[in-house]
Protein backbone atom coordinates (compact mmCIF):
# COMPACT_ATOMS: atom_id res chain seq x y z
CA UNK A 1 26.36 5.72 24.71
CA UNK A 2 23.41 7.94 26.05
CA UNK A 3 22.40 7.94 29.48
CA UNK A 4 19.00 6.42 30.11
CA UNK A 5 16.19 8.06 27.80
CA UNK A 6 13.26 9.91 29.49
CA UNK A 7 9.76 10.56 27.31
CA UNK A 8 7.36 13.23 27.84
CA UNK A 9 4.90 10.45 29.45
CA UNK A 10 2.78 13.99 30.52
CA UNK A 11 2.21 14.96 27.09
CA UNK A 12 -0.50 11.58 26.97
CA UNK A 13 -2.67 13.73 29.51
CA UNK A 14 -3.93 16.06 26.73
CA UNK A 15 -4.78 12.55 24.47
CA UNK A 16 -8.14 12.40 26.89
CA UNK A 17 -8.97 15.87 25.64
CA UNK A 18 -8.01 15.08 22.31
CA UNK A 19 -9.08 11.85 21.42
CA UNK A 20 -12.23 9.63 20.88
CA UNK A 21 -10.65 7.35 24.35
CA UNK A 22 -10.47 4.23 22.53
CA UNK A 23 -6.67 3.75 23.30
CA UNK A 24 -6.34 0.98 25.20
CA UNK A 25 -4.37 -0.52 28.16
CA UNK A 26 -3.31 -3.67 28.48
CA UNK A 27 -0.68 -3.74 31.33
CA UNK A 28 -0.43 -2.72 34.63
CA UNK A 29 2.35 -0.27 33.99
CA UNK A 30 -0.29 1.18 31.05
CA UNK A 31 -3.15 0.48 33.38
CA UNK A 32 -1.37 2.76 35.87
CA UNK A 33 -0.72 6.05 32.93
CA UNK A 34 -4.92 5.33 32.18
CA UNK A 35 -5.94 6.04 35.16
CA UNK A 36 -4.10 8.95 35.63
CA UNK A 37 -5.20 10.28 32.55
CA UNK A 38 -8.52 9.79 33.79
CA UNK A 39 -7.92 11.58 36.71
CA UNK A 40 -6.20 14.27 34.49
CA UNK A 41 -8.89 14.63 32.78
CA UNK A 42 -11.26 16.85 34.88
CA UNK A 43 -8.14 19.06 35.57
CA UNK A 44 -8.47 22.89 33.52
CA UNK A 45 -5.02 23.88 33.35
CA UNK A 46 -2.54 21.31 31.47
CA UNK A 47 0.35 22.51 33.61
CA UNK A 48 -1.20 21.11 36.12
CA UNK A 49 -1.42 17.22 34.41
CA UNK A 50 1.40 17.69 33.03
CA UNK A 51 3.55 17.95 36.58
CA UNK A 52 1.29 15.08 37.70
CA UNK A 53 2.27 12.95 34.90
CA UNK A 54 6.28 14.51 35.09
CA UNK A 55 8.12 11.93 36.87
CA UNK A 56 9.01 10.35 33.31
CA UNK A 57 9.54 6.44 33.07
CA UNK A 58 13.14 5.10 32.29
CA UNK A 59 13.99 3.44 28.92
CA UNK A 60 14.44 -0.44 29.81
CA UNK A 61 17.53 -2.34 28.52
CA UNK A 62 17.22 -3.72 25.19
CA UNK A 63 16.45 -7.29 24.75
CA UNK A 64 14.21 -7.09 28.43
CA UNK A 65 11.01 -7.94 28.55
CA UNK A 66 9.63 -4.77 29.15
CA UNK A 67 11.74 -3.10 26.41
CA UNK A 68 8.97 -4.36 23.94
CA UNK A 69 5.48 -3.42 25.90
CA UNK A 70 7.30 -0.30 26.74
CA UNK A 71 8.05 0.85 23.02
CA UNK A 72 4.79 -0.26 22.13
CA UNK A 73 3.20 2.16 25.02
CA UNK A 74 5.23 5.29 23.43
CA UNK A 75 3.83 4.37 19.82
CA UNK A 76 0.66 4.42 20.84
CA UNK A 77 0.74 8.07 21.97
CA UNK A 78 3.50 8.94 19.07
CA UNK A 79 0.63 7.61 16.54
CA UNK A 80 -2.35 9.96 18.37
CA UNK A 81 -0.21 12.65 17.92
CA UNK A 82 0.93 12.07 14.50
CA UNK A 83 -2.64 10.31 12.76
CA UNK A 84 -5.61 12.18 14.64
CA UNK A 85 -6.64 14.97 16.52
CA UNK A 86 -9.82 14.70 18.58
CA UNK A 87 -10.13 11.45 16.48
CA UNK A 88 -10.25 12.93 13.30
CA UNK A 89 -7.96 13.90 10.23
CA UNK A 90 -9.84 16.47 8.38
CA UNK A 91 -6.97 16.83 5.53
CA UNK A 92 -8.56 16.53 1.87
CA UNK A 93 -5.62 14.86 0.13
CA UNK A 94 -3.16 12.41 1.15
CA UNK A 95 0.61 11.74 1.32
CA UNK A 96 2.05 10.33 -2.05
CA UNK A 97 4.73 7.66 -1.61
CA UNK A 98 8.01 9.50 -0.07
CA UNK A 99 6.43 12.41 1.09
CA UNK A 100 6.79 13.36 4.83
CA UNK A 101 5.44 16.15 7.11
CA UNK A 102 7.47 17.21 10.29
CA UNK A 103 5.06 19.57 12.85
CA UNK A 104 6.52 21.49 16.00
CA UNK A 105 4.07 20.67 18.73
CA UNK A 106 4.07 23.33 21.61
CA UNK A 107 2.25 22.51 24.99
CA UNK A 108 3.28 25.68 26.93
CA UNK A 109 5.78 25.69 28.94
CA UNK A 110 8.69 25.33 27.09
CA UNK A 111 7.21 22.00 26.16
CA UNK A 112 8.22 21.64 22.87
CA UNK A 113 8.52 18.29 20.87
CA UNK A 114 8.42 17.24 17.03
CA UNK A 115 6.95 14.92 15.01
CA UNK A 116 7.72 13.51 11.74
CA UNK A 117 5.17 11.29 9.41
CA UNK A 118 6.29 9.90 6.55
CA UNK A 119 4.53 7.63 3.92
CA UNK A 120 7.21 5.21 2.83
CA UNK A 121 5.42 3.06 0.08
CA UNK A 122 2.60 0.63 -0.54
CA UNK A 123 3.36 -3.56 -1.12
CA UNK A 124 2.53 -5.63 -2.89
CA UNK A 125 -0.66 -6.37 -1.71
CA UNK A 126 -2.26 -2.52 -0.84
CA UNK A 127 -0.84 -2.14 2.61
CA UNK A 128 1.23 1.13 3.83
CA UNK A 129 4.56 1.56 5.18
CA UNK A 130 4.64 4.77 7.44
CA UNK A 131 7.43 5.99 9.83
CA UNK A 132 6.38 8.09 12.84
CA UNK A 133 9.54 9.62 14.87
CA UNK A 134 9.30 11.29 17.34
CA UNK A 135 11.65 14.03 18.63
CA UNK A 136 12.75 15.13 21.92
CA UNK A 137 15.95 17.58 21.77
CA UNK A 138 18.70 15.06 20.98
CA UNK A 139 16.64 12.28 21.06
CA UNK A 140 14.79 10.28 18.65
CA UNK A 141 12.47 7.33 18.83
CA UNK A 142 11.56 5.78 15.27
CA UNK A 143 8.55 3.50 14.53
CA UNK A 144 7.99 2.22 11.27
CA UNK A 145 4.93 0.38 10.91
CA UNK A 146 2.66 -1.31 7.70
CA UNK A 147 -1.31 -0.77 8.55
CA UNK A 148 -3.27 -2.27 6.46
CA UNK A 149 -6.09 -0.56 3.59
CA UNK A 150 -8.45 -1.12 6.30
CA UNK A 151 -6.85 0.39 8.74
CA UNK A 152 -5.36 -2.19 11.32
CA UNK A 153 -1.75 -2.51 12.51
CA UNK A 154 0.38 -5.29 10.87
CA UNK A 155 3.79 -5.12 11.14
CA UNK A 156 5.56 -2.24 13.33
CA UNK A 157 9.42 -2.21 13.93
CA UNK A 158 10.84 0.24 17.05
CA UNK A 159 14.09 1.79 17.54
CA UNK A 160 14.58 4.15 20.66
CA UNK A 161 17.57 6.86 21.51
CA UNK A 162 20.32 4.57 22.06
CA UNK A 163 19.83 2.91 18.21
CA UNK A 164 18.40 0.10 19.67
CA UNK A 165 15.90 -1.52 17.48
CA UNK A 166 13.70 -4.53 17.10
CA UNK A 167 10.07 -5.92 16.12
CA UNK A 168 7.41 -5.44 18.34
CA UNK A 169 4.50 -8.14 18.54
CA UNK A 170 1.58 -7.10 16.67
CA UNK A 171 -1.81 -8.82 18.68
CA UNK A 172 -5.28 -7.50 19.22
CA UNK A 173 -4.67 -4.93 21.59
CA UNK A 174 -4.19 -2.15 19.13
CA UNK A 175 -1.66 0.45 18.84
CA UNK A 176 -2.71 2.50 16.07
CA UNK A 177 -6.08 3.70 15.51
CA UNK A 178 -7.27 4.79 12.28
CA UNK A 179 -8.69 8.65 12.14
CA UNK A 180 -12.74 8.59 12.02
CA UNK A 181 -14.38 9.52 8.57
CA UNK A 182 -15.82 13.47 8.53
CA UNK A 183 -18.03 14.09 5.92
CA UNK A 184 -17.40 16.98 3.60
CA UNK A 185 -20.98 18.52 4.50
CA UNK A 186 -19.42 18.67 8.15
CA UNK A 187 -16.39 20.43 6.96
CA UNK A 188 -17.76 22.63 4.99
CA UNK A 189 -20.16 23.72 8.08
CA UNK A 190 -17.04 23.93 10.29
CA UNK A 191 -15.17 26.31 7.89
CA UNK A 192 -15.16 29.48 9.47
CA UNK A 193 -13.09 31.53 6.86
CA UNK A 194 -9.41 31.27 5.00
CA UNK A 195 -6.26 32.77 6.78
CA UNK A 196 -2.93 33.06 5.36
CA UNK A 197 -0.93 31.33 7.64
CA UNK A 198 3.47 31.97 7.66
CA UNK A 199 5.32 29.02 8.64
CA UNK A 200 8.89 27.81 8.84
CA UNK A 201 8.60 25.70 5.34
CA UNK A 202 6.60 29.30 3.75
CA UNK A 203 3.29 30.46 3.45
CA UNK A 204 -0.25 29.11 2.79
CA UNK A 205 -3.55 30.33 2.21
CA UNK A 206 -5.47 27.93 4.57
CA UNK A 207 -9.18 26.77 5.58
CA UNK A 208 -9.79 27.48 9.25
CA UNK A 209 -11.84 24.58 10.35
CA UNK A 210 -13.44 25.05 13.74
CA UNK A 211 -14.90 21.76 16.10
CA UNK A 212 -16.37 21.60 19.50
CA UNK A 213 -13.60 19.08 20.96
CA UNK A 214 -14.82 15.46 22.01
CA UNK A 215 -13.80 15.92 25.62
CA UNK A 216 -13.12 19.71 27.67
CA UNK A 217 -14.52 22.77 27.54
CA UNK A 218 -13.25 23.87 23.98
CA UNK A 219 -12.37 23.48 20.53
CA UNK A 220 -10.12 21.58 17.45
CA UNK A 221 -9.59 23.85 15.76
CA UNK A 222 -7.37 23.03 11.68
CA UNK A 223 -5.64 24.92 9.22
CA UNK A 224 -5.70 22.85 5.95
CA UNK A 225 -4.12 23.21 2.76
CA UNK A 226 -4.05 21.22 -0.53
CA UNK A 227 -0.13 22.73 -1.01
CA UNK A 228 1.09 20.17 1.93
CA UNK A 229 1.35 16.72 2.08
CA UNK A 230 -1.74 15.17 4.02
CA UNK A 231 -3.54 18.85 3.61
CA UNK A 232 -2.99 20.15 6.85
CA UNK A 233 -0.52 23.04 8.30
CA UNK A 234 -1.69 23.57 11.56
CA UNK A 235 -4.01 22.26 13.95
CA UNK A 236 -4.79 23.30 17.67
CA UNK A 237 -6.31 22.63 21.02
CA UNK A 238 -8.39 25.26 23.16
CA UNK A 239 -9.73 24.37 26.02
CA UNK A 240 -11.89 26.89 28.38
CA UNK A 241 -10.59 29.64 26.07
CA UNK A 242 -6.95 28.67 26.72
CA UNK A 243 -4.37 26.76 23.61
CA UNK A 244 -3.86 24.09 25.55
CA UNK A 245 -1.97 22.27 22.56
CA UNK A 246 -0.51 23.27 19.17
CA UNK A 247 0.86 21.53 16.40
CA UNK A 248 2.58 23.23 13.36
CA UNK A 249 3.84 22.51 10.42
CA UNK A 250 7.61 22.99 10.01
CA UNK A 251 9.53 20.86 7.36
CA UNK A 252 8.26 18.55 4.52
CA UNK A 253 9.53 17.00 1.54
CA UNK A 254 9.17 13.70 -1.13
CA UNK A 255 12.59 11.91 -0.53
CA UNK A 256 11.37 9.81 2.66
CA UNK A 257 12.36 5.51 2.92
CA UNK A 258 12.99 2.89 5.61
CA UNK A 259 15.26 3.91 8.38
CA UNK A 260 15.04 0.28 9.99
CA UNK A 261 14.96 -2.08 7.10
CA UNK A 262 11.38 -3.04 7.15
CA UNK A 263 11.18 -4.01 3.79
């Protein structure tokens, strides 16, 4: 049996850079990580954040009452990382059923973490199964989770390191937040050239899409690709002329299912 698991709560401080800020916070433990990620927020250097935000918060026992709320908390910045950057998903096509994408996201530092998305199948009635994990060294947390055509959360089922697993109450405080619509027009204007771009799973001749960011003093900047699932390879954070985040393609494949017996 592992020892207590610890999550890189200090990686949420770049989500105020990143994102559109319509995650919300419904507890007071939550309440608590908001406001530091407000106060994060005016900070240049993510070092900086990052040891504000290091003292990481212990995995509860299963079965406790906080086990729940605080699986729920770690999905929500699992599904920023792995659905949006600065609100948006600028890839031009999508994930067929099976396929999965697993990126390498570096935060300086020796801060380095991965992400897998997979697209596990549609039902019987149009929604999507997708699994999110997200890996720490050793560890792995696993959310699987059925959003709807629409875009809202329906189902999602958690486990953490230790294998412990469960459902986790679906209500109106959202989780998951569905990427905001770009129009082609906008891309196109954003293109600033093609690069051919080496990565761990090969090469690909890319689009380099460049953004002002929502929030900071910088830029999203995305490589995309029609020869990956979801169309993207790589995708970026600069902020005051330094990467503040990176995220990079590294495995993908077609073979992906339930994990945790969702269906």
């Amino acid at each position: 049996m592992k020892k207590s698991k610890l999550i890189f709560c200090g990686l949420i401080s770049i989500i105020i850079i990143i994102s559109t800020g319509c995650v919300g916070f419904s507890d007071p433990i939550s309440r608590g990580i908001g406001r530091g990620i407000g106060r994060a927020a005016g900070e240049h250097a993510e070092q900086e954040a990052y040891k504000k935000m290091a003292p990481k918060e212990k995995l509860p026992p299963p079965r406790s009452a906080n086990w729940g709320n605080f699986m729920a908390m770690q999905a929500q910045i699992a599904f920023t990382y792995s659905f949006t950057i600065g609100g948006l998903w600028l890839g031009q096509v999508g994930y067929e059923p099976g396929e999965w994408t697993k990126f390498e996201i570096d935060t300086g530092g020796g801060n380095i973490v991965e992400i897998e998305r997979a697209y596990l199948k549609t039902d019987e009635k149009g929604n999507h199964w997708w699994r999110v994990s997200w890996i720490d060294g050793e560890d792995t947390w696993i959310y699987e989770s059925l959003i709807s055509s629409g875009g809202n959360l329906l189902r999602l089922r958690a486990q953490d390191t230790d294998d412990n697993e469960g459902e986790i109450p679906v209500s109106d405080e959202q989780i998951y937040y569905p990427p905001r619509d770009v129009t082609q027009e906008s891309i196109e204007g954003a293109t600033i050239g093609q690069e051919n771009l080496e990565t761990k799973t090969g090469a690909f001749n890319c689009d380099h899409v460049k953004f002002l960011a929502v929030y900071g003093q910088g830029n999203v900047e995305w490589w995309l690709s029609n020869k990956v699932p979801g169309g993207v390879v790589k995708y970026q954070i600069v902020d005051q002329g330094n990467v503040i985040w990176t995220s990079t393609l590294v495995a993908k494949g077609a073979d992906a299912t339930t994990i945790l017996g969702s269906y």
